[in-house]
Protein backbone atom coordinates (compact mmCIF):
# COMPACT_ATOMS: atom_id res chain seq x y z
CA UNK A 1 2.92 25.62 0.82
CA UNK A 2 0.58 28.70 0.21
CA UNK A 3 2.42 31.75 1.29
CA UNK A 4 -0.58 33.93 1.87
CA UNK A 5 -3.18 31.52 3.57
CA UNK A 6 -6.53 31.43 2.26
CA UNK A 7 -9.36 31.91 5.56
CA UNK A 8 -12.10 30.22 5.36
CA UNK A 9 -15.63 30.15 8.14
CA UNK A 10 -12.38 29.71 10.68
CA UNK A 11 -10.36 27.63 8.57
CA UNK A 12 -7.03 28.49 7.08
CA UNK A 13 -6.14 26.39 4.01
CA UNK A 14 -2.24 25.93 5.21
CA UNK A 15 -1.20 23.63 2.09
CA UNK A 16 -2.58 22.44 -1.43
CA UNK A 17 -0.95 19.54 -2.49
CA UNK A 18 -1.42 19.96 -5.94
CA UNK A 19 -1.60 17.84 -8.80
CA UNK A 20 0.34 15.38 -10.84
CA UNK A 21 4.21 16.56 -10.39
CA UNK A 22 3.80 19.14 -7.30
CA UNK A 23 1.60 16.31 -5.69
CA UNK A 24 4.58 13.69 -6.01
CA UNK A 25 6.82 16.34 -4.89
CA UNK A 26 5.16 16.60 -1.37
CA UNK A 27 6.23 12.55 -0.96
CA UNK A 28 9.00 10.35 -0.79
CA UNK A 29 8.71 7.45 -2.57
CA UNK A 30 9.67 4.52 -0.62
CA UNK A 31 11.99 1.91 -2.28
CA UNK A 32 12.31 -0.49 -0.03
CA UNK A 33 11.69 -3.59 -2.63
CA UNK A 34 9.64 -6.18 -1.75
CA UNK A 35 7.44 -6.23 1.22
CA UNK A 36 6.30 -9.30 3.69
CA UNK A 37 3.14 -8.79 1.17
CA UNK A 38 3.87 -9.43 -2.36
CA UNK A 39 4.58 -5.37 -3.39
CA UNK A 40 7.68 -4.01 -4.49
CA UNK A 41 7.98 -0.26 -3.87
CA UNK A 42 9.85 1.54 -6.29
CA UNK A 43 11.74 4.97 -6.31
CA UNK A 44 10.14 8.12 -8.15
CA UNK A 45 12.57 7.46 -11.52
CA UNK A 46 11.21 3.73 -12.18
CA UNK A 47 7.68 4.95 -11.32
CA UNK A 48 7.62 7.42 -14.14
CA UNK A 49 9.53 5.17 -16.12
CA UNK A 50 7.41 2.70 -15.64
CA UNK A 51 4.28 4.61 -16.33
CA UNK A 52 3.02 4.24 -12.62
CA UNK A 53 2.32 7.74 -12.19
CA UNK A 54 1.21 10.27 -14.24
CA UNK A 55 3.18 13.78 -15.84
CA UNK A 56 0.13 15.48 -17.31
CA UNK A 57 -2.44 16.59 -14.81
CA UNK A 58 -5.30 16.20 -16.75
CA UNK A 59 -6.40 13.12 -14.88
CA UNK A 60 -5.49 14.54 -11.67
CA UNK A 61 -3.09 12.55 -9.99
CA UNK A 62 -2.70 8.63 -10.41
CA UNK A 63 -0.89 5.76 -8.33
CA UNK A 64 -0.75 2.61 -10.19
CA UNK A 65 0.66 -0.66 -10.20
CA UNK A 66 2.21 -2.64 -12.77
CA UNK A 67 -0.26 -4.06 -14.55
CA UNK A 68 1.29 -5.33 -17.32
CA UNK A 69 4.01 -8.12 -16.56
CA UNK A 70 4.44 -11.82 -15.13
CA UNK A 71 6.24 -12.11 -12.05
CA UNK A 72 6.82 -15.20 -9.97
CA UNK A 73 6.22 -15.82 -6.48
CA UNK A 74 9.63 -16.24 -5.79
CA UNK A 75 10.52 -12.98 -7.19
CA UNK A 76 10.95 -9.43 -6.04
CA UNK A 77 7.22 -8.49 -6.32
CA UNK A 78 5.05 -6.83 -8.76
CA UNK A 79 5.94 -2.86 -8.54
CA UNK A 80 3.76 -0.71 -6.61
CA UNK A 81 4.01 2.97 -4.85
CA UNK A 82 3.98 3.68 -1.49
CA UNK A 83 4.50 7.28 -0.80
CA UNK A 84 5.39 8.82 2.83
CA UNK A 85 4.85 12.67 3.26
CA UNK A 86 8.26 15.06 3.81
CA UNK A 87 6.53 17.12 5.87
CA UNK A 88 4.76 16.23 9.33
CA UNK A 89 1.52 16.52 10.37
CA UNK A 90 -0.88 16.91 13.34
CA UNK A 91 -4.12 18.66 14.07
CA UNK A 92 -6.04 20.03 11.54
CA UNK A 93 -8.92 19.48 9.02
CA UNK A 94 -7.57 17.28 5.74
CA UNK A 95 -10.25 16.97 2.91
CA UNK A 96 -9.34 14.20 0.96
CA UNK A 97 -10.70 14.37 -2.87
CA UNK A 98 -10.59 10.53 -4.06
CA UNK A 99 -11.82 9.72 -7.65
CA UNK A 100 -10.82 6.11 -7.70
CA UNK A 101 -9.24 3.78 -5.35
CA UNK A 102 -7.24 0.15 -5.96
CA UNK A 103 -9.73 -2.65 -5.97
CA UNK A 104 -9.18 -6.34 -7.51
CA UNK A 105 -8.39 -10.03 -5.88
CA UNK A 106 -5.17 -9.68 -3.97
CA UNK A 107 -4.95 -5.89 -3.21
CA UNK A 108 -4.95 -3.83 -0.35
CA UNK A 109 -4.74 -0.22 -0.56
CA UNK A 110 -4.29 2.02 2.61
CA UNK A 111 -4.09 5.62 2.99
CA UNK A 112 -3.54 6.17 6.38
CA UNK A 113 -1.07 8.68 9.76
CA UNK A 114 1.61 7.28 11.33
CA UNK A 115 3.78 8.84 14.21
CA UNK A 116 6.88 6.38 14.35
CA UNK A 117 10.29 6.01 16.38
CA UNK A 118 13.84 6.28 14.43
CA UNK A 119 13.44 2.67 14.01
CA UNK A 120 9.70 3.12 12.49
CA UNK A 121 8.26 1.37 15.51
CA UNK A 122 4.94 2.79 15.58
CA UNK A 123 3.96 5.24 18.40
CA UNK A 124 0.21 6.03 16.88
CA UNK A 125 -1.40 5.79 13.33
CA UNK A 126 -4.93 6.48 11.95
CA UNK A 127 -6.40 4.75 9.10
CA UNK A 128 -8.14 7.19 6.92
CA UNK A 129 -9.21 4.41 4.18
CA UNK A 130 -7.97 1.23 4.07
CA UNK A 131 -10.11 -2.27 2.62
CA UNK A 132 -8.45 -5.67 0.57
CA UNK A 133 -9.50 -7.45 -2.58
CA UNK A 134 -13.09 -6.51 -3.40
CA UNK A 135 -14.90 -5.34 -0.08
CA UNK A 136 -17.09 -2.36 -0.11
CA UNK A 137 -16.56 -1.08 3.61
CA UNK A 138 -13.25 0.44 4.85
CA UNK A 139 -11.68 0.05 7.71
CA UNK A 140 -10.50 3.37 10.12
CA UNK A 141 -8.64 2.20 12.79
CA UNK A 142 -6.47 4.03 15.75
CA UNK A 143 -3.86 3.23 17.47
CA UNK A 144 -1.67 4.69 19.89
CA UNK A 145 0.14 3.42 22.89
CA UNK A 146 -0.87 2.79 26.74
CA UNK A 147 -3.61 4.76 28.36
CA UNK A 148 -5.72 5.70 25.05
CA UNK A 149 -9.59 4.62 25.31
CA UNK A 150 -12.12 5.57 23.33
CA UNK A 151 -14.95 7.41 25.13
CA UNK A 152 -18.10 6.03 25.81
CA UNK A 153 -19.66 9.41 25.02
CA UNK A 154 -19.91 9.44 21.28
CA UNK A 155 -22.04 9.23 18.40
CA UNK A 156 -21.10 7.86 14.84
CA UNK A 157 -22.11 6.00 11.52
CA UNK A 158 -19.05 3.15 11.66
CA UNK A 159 -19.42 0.42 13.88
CA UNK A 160 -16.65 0.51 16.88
CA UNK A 161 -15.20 -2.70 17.08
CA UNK A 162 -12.84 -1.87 20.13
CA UNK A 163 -12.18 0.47 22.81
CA UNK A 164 -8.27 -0.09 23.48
CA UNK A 165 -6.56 1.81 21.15
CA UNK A 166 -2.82 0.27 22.93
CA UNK A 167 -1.14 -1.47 20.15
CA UNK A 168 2.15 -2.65 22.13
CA UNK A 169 -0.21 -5.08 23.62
CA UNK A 170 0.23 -8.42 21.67
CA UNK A 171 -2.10 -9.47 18.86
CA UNK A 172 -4.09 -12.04 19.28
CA UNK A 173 -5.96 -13.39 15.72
CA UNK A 174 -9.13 -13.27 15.79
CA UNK A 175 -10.07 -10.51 18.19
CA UNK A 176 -10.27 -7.05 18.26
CA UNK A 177 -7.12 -5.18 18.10
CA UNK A 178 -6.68 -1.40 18.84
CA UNK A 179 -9.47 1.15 18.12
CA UNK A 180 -10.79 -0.35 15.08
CA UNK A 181 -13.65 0.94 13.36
CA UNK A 182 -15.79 -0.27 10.19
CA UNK A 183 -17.07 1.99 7.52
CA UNK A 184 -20.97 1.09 6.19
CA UNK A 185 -20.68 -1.12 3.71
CA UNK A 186 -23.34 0.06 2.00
CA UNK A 187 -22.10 3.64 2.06
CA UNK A 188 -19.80 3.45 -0.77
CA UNK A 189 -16.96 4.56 1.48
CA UNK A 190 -14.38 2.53 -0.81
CA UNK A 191 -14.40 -0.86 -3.20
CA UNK A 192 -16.09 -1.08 -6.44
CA UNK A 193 -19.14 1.17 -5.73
CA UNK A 194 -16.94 3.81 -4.66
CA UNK A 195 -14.99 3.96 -8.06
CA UNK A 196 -18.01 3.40 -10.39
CA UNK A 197 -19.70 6.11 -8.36
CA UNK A 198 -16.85 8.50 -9.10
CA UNK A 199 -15.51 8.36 -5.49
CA UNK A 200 -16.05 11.34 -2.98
CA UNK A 201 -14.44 13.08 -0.12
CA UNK A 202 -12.77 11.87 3.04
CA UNK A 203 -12.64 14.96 5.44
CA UNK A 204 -10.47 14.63 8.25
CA UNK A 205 -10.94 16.76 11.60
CA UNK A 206 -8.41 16.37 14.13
CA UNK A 207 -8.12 19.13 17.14
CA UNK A 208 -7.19 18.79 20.93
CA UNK A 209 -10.57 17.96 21.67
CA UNK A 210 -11.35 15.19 18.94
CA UNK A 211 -10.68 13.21 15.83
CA UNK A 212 -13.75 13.07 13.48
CA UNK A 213 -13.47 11.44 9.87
CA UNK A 214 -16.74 12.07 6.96
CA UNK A 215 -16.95 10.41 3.98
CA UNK A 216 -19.28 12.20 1.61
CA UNK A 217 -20.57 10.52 -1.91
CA UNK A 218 -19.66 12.07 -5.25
CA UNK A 219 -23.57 12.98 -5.07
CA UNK A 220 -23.60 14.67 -1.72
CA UNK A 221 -20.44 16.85 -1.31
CA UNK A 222 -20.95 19.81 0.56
CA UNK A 223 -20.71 23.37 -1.72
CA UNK A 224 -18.40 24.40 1.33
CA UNK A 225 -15.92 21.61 0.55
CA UNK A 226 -16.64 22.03 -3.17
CA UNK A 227 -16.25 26.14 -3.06
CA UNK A 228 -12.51 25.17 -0.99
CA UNK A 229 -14.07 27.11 2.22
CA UNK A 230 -14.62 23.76 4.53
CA UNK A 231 -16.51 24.87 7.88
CA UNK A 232 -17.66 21.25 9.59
CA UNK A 233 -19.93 23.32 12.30
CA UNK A 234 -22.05 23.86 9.20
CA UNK A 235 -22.05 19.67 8.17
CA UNK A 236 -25.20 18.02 9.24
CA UNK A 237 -24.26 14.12 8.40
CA UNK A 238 -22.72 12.45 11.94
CA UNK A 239 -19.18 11.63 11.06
CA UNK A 240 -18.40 7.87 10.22
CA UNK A 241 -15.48 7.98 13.41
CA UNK A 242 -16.39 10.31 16.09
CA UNK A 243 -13.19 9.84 18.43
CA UNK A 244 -13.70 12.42 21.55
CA UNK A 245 -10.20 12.52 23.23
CA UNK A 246 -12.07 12.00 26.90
CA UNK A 247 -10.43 8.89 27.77
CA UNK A 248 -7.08 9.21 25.48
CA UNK A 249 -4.12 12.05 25.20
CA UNK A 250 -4.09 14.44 21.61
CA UNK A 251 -0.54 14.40 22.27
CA UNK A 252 -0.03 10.81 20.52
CA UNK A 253 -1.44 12.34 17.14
CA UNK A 254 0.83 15.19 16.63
CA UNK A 255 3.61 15.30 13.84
CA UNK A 256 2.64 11.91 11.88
CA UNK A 257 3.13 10.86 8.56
CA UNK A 258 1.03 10.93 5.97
CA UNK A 259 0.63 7.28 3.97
CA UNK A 260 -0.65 6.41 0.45
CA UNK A 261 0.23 2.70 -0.49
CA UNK A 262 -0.78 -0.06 -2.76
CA UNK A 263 0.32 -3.57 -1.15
CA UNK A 264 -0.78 -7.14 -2.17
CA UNK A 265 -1.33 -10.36 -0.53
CA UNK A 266 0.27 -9.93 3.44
CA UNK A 267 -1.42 -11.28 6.63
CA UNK A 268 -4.89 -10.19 6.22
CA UNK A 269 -5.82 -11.07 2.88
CA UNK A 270 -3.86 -14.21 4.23
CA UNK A 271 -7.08 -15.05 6.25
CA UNK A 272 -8.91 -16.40 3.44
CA UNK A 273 -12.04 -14.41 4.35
CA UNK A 274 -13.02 -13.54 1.21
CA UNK A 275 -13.81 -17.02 -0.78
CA UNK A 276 -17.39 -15.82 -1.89
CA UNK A 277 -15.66 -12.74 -3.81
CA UNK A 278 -11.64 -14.03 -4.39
CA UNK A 279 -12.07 -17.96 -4.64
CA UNK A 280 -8.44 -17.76 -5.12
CA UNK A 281 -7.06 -16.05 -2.12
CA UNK A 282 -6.91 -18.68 0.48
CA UNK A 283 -5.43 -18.95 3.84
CA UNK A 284 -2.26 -19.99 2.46
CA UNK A 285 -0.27 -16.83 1.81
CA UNK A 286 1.61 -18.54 -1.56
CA UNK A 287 -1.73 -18.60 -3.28
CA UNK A 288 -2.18 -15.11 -2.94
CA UNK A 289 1.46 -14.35 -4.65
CA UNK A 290 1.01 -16.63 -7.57
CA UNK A 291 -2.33 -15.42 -8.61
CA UNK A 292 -0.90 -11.80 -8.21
CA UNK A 293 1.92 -12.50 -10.09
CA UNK A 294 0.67 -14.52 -12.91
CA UNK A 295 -2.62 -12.38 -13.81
CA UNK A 296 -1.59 -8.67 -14.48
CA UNK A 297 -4.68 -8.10 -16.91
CA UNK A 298 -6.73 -8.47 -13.12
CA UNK A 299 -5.12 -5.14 -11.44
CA UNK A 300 -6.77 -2.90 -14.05
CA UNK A 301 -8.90 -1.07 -11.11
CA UNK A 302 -5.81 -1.11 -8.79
CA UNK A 303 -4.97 2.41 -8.80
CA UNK A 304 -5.12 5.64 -6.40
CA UNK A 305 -6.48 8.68 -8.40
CA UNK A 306 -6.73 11.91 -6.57
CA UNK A 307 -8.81 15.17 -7.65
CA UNK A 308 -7.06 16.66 -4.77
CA UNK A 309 -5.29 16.83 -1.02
CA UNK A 310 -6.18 20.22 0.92
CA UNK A 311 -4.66 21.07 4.59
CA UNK A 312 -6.29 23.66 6.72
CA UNK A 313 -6.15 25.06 10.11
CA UNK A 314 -8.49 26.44 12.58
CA UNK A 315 -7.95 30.17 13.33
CA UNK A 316 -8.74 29.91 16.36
CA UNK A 317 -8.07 26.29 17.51
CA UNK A 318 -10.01 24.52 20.21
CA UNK A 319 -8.81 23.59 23.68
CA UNK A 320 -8.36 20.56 25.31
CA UNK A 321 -11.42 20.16 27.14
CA UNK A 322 -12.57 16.32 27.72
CA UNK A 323 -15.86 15.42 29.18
CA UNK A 324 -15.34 15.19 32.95
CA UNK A 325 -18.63 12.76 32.94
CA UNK A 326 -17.13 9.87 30.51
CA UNK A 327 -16.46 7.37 32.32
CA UNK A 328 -12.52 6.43 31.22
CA UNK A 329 -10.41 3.19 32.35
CA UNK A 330 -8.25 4.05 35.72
CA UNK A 331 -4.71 4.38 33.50
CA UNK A 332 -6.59 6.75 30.65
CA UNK A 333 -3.78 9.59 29.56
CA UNK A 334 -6.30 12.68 29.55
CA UNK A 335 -4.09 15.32 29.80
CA UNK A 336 -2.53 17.44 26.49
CA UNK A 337 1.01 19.20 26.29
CA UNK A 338 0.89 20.10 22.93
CA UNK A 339 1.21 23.78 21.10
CA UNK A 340 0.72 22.78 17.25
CA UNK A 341 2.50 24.51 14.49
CA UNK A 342 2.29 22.27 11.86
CA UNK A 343 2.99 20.91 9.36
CA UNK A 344 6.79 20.95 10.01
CA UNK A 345 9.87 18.88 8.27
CA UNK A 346 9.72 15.37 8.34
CA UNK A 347 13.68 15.73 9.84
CA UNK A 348 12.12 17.40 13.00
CA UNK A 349 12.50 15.70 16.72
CA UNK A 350 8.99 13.64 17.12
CA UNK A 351 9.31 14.30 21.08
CA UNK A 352 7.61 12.03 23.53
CA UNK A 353 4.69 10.05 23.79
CA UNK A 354 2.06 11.54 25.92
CA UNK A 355 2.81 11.67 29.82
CA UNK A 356 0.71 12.66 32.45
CA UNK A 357 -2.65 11.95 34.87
CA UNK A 358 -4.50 8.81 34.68
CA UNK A 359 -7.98 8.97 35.50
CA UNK A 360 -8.88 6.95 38.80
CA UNK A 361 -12.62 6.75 39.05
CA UNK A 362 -15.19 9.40 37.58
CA UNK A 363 -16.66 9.22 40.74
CA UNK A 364 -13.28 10.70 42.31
CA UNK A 365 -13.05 13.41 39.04
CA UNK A 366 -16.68 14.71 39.80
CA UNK A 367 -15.85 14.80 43.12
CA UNK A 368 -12.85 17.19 42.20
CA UNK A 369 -10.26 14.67 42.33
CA UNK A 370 -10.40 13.89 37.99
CA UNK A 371 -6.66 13.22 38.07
CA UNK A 372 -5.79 10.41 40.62
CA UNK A 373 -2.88 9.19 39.71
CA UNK A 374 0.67 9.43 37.74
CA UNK A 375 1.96 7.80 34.90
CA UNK A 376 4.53 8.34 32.64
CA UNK A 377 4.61 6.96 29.19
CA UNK A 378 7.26 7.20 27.00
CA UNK A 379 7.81 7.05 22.95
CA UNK A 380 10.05 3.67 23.39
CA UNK A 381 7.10 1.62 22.53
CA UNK A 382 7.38 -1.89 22.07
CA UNK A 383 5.71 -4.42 19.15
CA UNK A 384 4.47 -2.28 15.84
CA UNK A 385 0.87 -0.71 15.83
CA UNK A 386 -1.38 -3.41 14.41
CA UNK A 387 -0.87 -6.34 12.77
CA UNK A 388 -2.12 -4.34 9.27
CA UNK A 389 1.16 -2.39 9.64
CA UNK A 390 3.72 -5.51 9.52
CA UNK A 391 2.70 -6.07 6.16
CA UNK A 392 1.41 -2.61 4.53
C-alpha cells in the first residue's frame, strides 16, 4: 500500500501492486488441487519450485503452467495458478498493464471480481478478461443477484448479449445468461493478436454511478495511463462495457475479490465450439483432458505476464445519481447504501446484498413516484454466478 498517495487529475493511486515477489504477495494462492476443469492449483512453495512464477522482476511478473510433463486424464491435473487477492475491493479505477495472456487448445484464462458468501456462493462478479483455446475476443460479463438490469441508456464498443444480470436464476445452455458482454474480435482485446502485439491496458472504472471497462492496444495507450496520472474525463475512445447503474444497485460491487486464473478444459470449452481452430476439443469433456495432459510442448503461450496492477481513487467520488428517464424492469434495485473505503482485508464482514426500492413504471418515477415499491434482497443467494464460475 502507498503510504503517501500519489493525486492524480482527481485520482489517487491507493495501491501499486508491484512486481514479481511484492505482486505475489498481494495474493493467495489457491491450492485447492484439481478443478471440475482439468487444472490443479498449487500453493506459492510448489509454484516457485516448480518454476511457475518468476523471482527476478525483469520480465515483470509471470503466471505459468506446467508446461513440461505428461499427466493422465485420470490424474490430479496439470499444475496451474489461480491467485485470489487478500485485500477487498470496490469502486475505483484499476488499470490493468497485460503483456501476454494464456492462449493454446484447451485453456481458459480469466481475470475477473467476485463478491462471494462464506460458502463462496457468488453474490456478484465482473469479468475483466476472460476467452478459451484460441479466440481473439474476450468475454466481460456481470453478474449480480435479483433486481440488476442493465440500462437501456448506454453507449459501448462490445456487443451486449443480455440485460439480466440475476445469476441465481437457473442456466439454461444455449441462451444468454447474466449481463454478458463480447469484446471486438478484431480489437485485439485478448488471444493470439493480443500477445504478438505486446498486449495493452485494461482500465477499469467503477463508481456509484457506473462500471466502464477500456481496453487500449500496446499502440494506443494514453500518455496519462503511461505517465501513472489516469484521468478517464480526458479518454476519447467509448469504453468496450459501458454499465450505467440506472436499472441495477452499486451496492452488489463493493468489497470483491480480485481473480487471476489459468484453468483447462471445464464446461465451456466442453461445447465443442471451436472445431475450425481446436479440432481436438470436442463436446466430450475427456477429449479435452487427454489432449491437455498428453501435449505439454502445446501450452508454451499459456501464461499471464503483467507489466503492472495500479489502484486509484477518485478524490472526490461521484454520487449515486441514475437516469430517472431509463426505462428499468418493475423489481430494478436502484437505490445505493454504500460509503466506500476500500480496499479493506479480505477477513472483513461482506454485509448484505443490496436492499431497497424497485422501480414500478418510469411513467410513475417522472411523475414523482420513481420508487414504487419494496423489496428486500438479501446476500443468501442461491445457485453460483454463471455457469463459467463452476468450472474456473
Amino acid at each position: 500500500m502507498s503510504s503517501t498517495p500519489a493525486v492524480s487529475a482527481g485520482y489517487s493511486l491507493i495501491q501499486d501492486f508491484g512486481v514479481a515477489g511484492a505482486f505475489y504477495d498481494n495474493f493467495n494462492f489457491q491450492n485447492t488441487g484439481r478443478t471440475s476443469g482439468f487444472a490443479n492449483y498449487v500453493d506459492r512453495a510448489t509454484a516457485e519450485a516448480s518454476h511457475l512464477i518468476n523471482s527476478s522482476a525483469s520480465n515483470g511478473t509471470l503466471l505459468t503452467v506446467d508446461s513440461t510433463n505428461v499427466f493422465s486424464p485420470n490424474s490430479t491435473g496439470r499444475p496451474s495458478i489461480r491467485l485470489e487477492s487478500k485485500n477487498l475491493y470496490g469502486w475505483g479505477l484499476y488499470i490493468f498493464d497485460v503483456a501476454h495472456v494464456p492462449s493454446g487448445c484447451g485453456v481458459w484464462p480469466a481475470m475477473w471480481f467476485k463478491k462471494a458468501d462464506s460458502n463462496d456462493t457468488i453474490i456478484a462478479e465482473i469479468d475483466v478478461m476472460e476467452t478459451i483455446n484460441l479466440r481473439q475476443k474476450s468475454e466481460h460479463n456481470l453478474f449480480s443477484g435479483k433486481g440488476c438490469y442493465a440500462s437501456p441508456d448506454r453507449q459501448q464498443l462490445g456487443t451486449a448479449m443480455g440485460t439480466d444480470c440475476d445469476a441465481t436464476k437457473p442456466r439454461v445452455q444455449g441462451t444468454v445468461y447474466g449481463c454478458e458482454n463480447e469484446g471486438d474480435p478484431n480489437a485485439g482485446g485478448i488471444g493470439p493478436a493480443f500477445n504478438a502485439n505486446g498486449g495493452g491496458v485494461y482500465a477499469m472504472n467503477l463508481d456509484a454511478r457506473a462500471l466502464n471497462l477500456y481496453f487500449f492496444p500496446r499502440s494506443s495507450v494514453p500518455a496519462d495511463i503511461a505517465a501513472g496520472t489516469p484521468n478517464p474525463g480526458s479518454w476519447t475512445v467509448e469504453p468496450t462495457i459501458n454499465f450505467p447503474f440506472d436499472c441495477c444497485s452499486p451496492d452488489y460491487f463493493d468489497k470483491m475479490t480480485m481473480v487471476i486464473n489459468t484453468n483447462f478444459c471445464g464446461s465451456w470449452i466442453a461445447l465443442g465450439t471451436d472445431q475450425a481452430t481446436c479440432p481436438m476439443m470436442t463436446a466430450d469433456p475427456a477429449a479435452c483432458s487427454a489432449y491437455v495432459g498428453a501435449n505439454p510442448s502445446s501450452l508454451g503461450e499459456a501464461y499471464w505476464q503483467f507489466n503492472s496492477i495500479k489502484y486509484y481513487k477518485p478524490t472526490v467520488p461521484p454520487a449515486f445519481a441514475p437516469n430517472t428517464t431509463a426505462t428499468c424492469p418493475s423489481d430494478a434495485i436502484v437505490t445505493s447504501s454504500l460509503n466506500e473505503s476500500l480496499p479493506v482485508s479480505a477477513s472483513a464482514p461482506l454485509g448484505s446484498a443490496p436492499t431497497g426500492a424497485s422501480v414500478a413504471a418510469k411513467s410513475q418515477a417522472m411523475g414523482g413516484a420513481r420508487l414504487a415499491s419494496k423489496a428486500l434482497l438479501t446476500a443468501s443467494l442461491v445457485g453460483i454466478c454463471g455457469w463459467a464460475l463452476s468450472v474456473l
